[in-house]
N, C-alpha and C. Protein backbone atom coordinates (compact mmCIF):
# COMPACT_ATOMS: atom_id res chain seq x y z
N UNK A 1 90.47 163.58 215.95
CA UNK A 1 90.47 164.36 214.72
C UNK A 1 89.60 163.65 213.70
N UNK A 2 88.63 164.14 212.88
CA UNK A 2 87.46 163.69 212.28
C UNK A 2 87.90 163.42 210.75
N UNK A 3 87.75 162.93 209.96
CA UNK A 3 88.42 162.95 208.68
C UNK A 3 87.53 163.85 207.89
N UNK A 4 86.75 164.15 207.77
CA UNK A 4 86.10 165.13 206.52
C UNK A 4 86.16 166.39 206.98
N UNK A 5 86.48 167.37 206.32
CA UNK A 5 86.64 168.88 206.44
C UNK A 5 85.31 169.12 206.79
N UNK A 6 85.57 170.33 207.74
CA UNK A 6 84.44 170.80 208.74
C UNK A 6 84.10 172.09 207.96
N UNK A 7 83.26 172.97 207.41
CA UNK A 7 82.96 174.16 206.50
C UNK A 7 81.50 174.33 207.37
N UNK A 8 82.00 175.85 207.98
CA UNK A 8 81.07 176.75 208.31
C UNK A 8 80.33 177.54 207.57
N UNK A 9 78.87 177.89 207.54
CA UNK A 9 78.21 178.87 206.78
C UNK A 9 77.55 179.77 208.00
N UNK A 10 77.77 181.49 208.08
CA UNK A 10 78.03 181.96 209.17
C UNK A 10 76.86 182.94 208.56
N UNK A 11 75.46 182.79 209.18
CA UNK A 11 74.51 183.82 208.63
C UNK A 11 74.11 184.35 210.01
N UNK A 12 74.26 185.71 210.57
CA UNK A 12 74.07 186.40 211.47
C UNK A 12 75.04 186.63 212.64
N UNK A 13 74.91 186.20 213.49
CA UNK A 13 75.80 186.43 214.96
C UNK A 13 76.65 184.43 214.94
N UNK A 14 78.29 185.14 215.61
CA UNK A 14 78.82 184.05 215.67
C UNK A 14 79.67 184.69 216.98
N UNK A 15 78.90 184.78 218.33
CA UNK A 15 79.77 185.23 219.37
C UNK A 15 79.68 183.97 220.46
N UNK A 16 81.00 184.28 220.69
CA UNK A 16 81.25 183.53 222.25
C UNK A 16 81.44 182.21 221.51
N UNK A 17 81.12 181.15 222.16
CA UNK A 17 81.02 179.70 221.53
C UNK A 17 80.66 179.44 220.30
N UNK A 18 80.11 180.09 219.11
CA UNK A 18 80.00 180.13 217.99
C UNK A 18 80.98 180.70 217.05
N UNK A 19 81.85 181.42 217.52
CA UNK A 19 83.08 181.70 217.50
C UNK A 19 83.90 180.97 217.56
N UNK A 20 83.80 180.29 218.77
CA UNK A 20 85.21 179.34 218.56
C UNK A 20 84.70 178.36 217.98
N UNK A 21 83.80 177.75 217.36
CA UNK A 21 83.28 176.15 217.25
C UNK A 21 83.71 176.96 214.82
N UNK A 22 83.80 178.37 215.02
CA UNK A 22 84.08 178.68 213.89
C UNK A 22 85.44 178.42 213.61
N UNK A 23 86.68 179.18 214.72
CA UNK A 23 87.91 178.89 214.48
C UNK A 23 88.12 177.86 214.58
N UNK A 24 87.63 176.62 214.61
CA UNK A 24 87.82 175.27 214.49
C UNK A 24 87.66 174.90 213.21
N UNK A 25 86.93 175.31 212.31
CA UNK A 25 86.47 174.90 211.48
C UNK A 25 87.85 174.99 210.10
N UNK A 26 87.73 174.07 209.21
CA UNK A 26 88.27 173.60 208.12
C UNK A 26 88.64 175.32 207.17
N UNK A 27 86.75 175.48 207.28
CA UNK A 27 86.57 176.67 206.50
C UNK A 27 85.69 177.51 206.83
N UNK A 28 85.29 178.44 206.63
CA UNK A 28 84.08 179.31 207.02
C UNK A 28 84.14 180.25 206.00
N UNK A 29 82.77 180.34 205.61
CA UNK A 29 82.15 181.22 204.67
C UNK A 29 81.28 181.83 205.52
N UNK A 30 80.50 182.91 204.98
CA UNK A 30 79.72 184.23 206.07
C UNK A 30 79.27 184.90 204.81
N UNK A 31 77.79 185.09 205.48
CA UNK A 31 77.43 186.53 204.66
C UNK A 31 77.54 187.52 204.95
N UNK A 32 77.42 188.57 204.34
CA UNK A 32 78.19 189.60 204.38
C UNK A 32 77.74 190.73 205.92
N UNK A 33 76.18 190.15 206.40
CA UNK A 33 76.11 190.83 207.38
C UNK A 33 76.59 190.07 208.57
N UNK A 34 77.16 189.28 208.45
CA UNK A 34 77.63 188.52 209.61
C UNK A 34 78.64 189.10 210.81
N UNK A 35 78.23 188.42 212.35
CA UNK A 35 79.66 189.25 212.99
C UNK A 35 80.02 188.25 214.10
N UNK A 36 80.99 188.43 214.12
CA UNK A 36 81.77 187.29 215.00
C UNK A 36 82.39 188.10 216.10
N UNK A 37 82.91 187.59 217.31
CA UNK A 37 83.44 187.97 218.55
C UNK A 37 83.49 186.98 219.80
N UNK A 38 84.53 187.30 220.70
CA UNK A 38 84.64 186.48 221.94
C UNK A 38 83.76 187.67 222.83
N UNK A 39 82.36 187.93 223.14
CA UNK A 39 82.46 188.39 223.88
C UNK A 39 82.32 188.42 226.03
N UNK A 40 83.18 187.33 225.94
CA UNK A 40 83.07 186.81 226.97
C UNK A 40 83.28 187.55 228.47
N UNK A 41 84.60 188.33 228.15
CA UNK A 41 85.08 189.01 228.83
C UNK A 41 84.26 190.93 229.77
N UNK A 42 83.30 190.46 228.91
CA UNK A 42 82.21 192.16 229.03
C UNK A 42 80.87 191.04 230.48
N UNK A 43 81.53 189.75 230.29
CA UNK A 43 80.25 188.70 231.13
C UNK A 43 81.09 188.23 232.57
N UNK A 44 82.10 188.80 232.43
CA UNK A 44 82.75 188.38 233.30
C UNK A 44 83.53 187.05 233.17
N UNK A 45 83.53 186.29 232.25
CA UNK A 45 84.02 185.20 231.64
C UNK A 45 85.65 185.24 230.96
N UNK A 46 86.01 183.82 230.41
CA UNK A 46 86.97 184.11 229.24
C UNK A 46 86.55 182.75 228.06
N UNK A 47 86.89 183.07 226.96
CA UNK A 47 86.86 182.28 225.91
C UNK A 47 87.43 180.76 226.81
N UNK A 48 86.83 180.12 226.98
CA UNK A 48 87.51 178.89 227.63
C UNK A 48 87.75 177.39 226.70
N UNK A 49 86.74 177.33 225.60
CA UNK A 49 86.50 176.18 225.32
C UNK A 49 87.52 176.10 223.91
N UNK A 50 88.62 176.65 223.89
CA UNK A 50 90.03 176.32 222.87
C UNK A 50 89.90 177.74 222.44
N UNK A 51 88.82 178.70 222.44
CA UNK A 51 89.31 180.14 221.55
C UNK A 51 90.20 180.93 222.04
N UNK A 52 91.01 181.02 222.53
CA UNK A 52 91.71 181.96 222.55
C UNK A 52 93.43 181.37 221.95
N UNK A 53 93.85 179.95 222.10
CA UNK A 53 94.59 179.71 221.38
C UNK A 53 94.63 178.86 220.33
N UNK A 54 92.89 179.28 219.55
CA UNK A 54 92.54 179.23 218.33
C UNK A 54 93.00 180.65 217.48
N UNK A 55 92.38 181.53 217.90
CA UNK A 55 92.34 182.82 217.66
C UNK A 55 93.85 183.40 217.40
N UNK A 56 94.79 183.09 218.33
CA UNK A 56 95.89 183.47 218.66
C UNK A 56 96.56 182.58 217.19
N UNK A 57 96.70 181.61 216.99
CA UNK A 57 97.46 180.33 215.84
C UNK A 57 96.79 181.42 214.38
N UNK A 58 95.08 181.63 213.79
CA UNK A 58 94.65 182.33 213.21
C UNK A 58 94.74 183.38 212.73
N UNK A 59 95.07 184.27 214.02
CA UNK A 59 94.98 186.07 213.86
C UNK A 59 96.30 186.76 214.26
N UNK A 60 96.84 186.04 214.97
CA UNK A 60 98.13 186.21 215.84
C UNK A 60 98.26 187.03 217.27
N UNK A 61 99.11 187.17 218.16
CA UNK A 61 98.72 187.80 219.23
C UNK A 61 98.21 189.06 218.96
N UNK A 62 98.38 189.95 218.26
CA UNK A 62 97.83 191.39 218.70
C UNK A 62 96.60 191.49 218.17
N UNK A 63 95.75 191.02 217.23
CA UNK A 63 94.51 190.75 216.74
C UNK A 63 93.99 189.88 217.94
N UNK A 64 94.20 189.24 218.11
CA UNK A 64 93.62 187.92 219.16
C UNK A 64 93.61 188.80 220.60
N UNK A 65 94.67 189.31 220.42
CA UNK A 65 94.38 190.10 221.97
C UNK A 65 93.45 191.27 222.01
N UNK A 66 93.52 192.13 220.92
CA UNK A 66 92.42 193.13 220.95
C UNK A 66 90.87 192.65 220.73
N UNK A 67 90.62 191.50 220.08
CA UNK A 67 89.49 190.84 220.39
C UNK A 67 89.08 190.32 221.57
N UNK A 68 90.00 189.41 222.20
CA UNK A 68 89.80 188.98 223.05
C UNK A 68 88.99 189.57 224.38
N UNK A 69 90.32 190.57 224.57
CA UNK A 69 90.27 191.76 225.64
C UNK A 69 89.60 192.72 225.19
N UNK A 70 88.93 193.33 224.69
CA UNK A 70 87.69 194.10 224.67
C UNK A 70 86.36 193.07 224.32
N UNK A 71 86.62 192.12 224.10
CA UNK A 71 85.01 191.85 223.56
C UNK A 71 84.11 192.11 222.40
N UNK A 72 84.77 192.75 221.53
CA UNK A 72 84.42 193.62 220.32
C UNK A 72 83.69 192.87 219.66
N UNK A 73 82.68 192.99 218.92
CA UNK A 73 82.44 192.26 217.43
C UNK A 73 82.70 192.71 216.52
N UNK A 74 83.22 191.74 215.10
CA UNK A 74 83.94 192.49 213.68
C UNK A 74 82.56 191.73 213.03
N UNK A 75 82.86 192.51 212.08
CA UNK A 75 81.98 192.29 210.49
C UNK A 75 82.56 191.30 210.04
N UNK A 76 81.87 190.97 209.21
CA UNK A 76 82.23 189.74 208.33
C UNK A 76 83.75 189.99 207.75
N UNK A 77 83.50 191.33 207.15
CA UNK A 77 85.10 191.62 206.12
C UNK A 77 86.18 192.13 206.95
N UNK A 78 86.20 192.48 208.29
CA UNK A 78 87.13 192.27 209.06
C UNK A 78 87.69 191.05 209.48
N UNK A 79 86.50 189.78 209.64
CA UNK A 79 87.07 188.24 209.94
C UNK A 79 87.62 188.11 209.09
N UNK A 80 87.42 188.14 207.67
CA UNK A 80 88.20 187.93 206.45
C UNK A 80 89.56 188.01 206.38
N UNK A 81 89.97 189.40 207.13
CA UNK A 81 91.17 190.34 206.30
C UNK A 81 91.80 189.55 207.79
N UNK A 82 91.39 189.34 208.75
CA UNK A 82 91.96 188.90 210.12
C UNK A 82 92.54 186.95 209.58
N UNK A 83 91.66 186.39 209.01
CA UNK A 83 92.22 185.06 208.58
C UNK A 83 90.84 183.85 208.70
N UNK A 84 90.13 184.53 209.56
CA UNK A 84 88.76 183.66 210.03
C UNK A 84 87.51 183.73 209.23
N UNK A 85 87.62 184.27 208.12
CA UNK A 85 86.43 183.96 207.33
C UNK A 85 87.47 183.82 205.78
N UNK A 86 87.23 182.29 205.07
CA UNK A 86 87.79 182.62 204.01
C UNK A 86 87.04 183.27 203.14
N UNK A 87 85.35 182.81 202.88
CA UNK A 87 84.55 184.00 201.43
C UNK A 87 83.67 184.60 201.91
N UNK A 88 83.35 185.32 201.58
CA UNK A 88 81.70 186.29 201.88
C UNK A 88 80.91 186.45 200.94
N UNK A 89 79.80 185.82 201.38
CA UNK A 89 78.78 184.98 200.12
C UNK A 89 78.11 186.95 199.88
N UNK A 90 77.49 186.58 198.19
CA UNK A 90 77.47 187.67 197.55
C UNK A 90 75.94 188.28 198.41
N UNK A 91 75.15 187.15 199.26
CA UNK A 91 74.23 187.98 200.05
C UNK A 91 73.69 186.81 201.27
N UNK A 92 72.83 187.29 201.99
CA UNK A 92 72.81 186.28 202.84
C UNK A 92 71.64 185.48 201.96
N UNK A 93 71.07 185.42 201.23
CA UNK A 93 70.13 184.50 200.48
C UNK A 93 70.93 183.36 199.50
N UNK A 94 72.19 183.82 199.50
CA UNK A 94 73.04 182.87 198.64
C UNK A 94 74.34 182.36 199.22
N UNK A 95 73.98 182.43 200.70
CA UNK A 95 74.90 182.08 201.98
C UNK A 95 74.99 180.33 201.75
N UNK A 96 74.14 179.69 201.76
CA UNK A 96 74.11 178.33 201.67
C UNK A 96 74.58 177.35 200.33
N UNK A 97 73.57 178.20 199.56
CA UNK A 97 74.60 177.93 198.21
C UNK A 97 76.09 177.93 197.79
N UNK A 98 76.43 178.81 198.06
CA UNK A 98 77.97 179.01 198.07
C UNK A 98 78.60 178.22 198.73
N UNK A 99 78.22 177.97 199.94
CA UNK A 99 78.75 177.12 201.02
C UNK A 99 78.69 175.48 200.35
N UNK A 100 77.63 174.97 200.20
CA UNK A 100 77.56 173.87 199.28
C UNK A 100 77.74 173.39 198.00
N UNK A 101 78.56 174.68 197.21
CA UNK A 101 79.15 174.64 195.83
C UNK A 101 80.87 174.41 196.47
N UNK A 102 80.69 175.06 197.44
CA UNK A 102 82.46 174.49 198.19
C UNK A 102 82.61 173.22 198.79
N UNK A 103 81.41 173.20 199.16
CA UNK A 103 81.95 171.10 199.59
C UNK A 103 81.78 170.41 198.43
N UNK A 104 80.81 170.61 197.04
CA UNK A 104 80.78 170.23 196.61
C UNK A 104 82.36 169.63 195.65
N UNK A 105 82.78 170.63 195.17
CA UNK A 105 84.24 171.13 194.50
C UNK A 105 85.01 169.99 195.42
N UNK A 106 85.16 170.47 196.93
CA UNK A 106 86.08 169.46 197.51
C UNK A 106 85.55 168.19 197.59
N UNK A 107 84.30 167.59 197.76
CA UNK A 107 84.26 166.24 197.51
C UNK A 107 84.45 165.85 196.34
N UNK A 108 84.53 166.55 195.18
CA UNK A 108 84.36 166.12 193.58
C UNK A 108 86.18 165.14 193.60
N UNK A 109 86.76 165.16 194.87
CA UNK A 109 88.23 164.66 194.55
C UNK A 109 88.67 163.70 195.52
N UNK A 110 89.85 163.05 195.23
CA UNK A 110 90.24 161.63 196.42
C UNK A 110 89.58 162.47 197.70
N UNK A 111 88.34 161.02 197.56
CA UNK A 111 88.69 160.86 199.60
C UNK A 111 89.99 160.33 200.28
N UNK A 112 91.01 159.72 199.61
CA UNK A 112 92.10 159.86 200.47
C UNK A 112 92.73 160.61 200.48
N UNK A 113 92.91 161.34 199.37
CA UNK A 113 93.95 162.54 199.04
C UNK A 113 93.26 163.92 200.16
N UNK A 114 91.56 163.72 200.24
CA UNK A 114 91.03 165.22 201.46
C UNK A 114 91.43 164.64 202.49
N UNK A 115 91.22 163.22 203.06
CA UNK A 115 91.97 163.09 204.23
C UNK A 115 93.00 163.18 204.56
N UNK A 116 93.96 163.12 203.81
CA UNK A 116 95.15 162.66 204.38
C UNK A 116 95.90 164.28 204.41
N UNK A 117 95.45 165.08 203.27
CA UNK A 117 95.65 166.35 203.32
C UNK A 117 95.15 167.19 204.47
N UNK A 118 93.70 167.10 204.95
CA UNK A 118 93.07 167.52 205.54
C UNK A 118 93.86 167.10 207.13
N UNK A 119 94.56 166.17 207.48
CA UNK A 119 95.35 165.40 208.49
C UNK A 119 96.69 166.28 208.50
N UNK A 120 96.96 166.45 207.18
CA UNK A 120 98.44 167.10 207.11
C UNK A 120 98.47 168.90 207.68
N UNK A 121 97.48 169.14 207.00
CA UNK A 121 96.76 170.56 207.84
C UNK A 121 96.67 170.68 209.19
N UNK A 122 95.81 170.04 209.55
CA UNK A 122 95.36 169.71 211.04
C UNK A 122 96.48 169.58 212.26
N UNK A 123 97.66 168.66 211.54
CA UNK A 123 98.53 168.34 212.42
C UNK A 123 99.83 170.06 212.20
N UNK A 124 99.54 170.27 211.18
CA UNK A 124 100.54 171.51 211.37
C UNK A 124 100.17 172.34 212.35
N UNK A 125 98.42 172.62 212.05
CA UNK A 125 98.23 173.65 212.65
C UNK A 125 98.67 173.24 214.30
N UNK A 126 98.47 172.13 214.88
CA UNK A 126 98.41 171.87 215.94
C UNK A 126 99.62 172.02 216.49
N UNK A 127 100.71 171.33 215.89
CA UNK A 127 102.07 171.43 216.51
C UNK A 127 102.67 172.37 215.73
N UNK A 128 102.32 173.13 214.97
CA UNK A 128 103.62 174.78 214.36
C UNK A 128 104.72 173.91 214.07
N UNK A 129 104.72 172.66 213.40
CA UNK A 129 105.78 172.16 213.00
C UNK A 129 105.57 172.18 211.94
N UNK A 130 106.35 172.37 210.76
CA UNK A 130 106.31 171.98 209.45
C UNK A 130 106.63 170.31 208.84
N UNK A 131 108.04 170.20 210.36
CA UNK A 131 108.43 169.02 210.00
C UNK A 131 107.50 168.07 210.56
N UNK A 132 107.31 167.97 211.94
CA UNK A 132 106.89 167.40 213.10
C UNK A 132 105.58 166.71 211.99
N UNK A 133 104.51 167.82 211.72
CA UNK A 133 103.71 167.49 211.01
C UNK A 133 103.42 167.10 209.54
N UNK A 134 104.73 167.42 208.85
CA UNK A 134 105.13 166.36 207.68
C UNK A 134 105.25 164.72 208.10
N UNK A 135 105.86 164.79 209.09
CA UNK A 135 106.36 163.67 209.80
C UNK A 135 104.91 162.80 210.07
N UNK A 136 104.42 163.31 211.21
CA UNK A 136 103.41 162.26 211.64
C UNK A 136 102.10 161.75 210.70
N UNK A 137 102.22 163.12 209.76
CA UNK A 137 101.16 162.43 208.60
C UNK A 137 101.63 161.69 207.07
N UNK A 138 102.94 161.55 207.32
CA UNK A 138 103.47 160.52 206.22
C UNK A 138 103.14 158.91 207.19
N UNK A 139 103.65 159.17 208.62
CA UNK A 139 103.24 157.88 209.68
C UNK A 139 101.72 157.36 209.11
N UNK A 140 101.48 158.43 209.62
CA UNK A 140 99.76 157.44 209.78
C UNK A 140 99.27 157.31 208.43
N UNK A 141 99.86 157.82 207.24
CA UNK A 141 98.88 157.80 206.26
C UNK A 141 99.37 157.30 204.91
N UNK A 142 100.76 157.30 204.45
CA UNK A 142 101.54 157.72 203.49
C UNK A 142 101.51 156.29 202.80
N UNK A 143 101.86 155.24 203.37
CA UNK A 143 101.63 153.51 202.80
C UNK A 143 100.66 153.45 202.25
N UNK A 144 99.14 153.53 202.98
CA UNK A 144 98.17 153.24 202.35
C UNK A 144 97.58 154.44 201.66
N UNK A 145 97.73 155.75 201.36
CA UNK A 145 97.75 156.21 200.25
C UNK A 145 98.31 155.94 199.27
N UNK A 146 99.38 155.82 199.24
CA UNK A 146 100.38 155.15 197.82
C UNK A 146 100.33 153.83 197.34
N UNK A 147 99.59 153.16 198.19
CA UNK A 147 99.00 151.84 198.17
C UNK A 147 97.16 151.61 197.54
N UNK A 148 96.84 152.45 197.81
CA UNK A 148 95.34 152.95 197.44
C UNK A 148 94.81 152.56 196.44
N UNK A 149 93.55 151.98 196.14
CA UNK A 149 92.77 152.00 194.89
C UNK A 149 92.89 153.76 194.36
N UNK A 150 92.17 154.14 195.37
CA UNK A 150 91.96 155.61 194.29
C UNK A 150 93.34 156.76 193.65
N UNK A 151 94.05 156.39 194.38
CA UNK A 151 95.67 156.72 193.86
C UNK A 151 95.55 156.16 192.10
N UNK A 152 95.19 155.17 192.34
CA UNK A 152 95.28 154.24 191.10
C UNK A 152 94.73 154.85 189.76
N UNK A 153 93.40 155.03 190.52
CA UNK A 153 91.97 155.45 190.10
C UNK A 153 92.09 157.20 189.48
N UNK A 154 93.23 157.96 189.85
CA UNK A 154 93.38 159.16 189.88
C UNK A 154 94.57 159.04 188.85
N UNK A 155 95.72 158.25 189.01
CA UNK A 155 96.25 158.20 187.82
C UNK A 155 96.20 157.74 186.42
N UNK A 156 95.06 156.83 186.47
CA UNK A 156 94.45 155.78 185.34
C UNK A 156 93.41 157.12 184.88
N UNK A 157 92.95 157.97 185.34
CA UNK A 157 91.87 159.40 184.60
C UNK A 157 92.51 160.15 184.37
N UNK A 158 93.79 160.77 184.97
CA UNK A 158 94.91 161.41 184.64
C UNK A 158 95.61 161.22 182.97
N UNK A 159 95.83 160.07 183.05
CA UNK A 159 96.71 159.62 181.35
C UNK A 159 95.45 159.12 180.68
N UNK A 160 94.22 158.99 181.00
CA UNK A 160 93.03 158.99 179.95
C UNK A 160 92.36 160.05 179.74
N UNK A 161 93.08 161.11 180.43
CA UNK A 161 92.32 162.63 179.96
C UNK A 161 90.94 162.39 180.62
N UNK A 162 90.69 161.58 181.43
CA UNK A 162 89.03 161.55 182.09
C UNK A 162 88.79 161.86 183.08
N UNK A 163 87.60 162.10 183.73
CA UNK A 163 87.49 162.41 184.99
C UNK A 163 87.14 161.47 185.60
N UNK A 164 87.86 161.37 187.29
CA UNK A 164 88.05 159.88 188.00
C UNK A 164 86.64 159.68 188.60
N UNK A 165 86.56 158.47 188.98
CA UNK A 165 85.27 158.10 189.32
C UNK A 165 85.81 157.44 190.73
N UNK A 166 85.84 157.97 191.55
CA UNK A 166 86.05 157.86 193.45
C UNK A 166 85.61 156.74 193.99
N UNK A 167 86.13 155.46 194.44
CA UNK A 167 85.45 154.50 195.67
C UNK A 167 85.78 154.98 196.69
N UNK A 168 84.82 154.80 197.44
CA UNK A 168 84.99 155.34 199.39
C UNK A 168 86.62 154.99 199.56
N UNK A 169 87.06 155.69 200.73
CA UNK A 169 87.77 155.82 201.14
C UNK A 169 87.67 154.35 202.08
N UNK A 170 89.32 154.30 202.36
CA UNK A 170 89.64 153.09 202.99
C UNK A 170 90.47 153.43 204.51
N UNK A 171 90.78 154.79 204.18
CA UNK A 171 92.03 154.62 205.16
C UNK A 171 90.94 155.19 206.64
């Protein structure tokens, strides 16, 4: 598991393996002509490389299955309303921009606080535990966050009304 959030920018076709390397992703943004699909199954194939119980955790079985099993491609604003695209940039010329005004925003804050959050995510999604994955990411992470320079660093800009100024991450 990688520590920095993974953010897709989805300009044109996202089928078969571009698809799933999407439902992997942190985030995904798309322009608006964009279209996504497994269409594996029209090749004689199946989604093999984690999409289908990507798709399934994402969309839930009956979305995941009507994709799956036909092969279909959706529009961008169907991935949306399905769970797999969170924005749809206002055109595809301002696809990248958008996309890099969103990492921007999320790096503007603790690198320990995106990791360890970004860990706490990750592990839910993986085990459908709420607890399980409360659990293992207080384990691996919870000491040396609360232990942290930038913890520090975030509460010392906090009660000075300032905005924090970030050292790399440690953990």
């Amino acid at each position: 598991l990688g520590k920095k959030p993974v953010i897709a920018a989805v300009n044109g076709f996202a089928l078969g393996g571009g698809f799933e390397i999407c439902l992997n992703c942190d985030i995904v943004i798309s322009s608006p002509n964009a279209k996504f699909g497994l269409p594996e199954v029209q090749r004689g194939l199946y989604a093999g490389a984690g999409g289908l119980s990507r798709i399934v955790r994402t969309c839930g079985i009956q979305i995941a299955s009507e994709l799956a099993l036909t092969g279909k491609a959706i529009s961008s604003a169907e991935a949306q309303k399905y769970g797999v695209v969170n924005k749809i940039s206002q055109s595809p010329d301002s696809l990248l921009r958008e996309t890099l005004d969103m990492a921007k925003e999320i790096a503007s804050h603790s690198p320990d606080a995106i990791i360890v959050t970004r860990a706490g995510l990750r592990e839910s999604w993986e085990t459908g535990s709420v607890e399980r994955a409360s659990q293992l990411t207080a384990e691996k992470y919870q000491d040396a966050l609360m232990s942290g320079e930038n913890l520090m660093i975030g509460l010392q800009a906090f009660a000075e009304k300032k905005k924090p100024k970030w050292v790399a991450s440690k953990l």
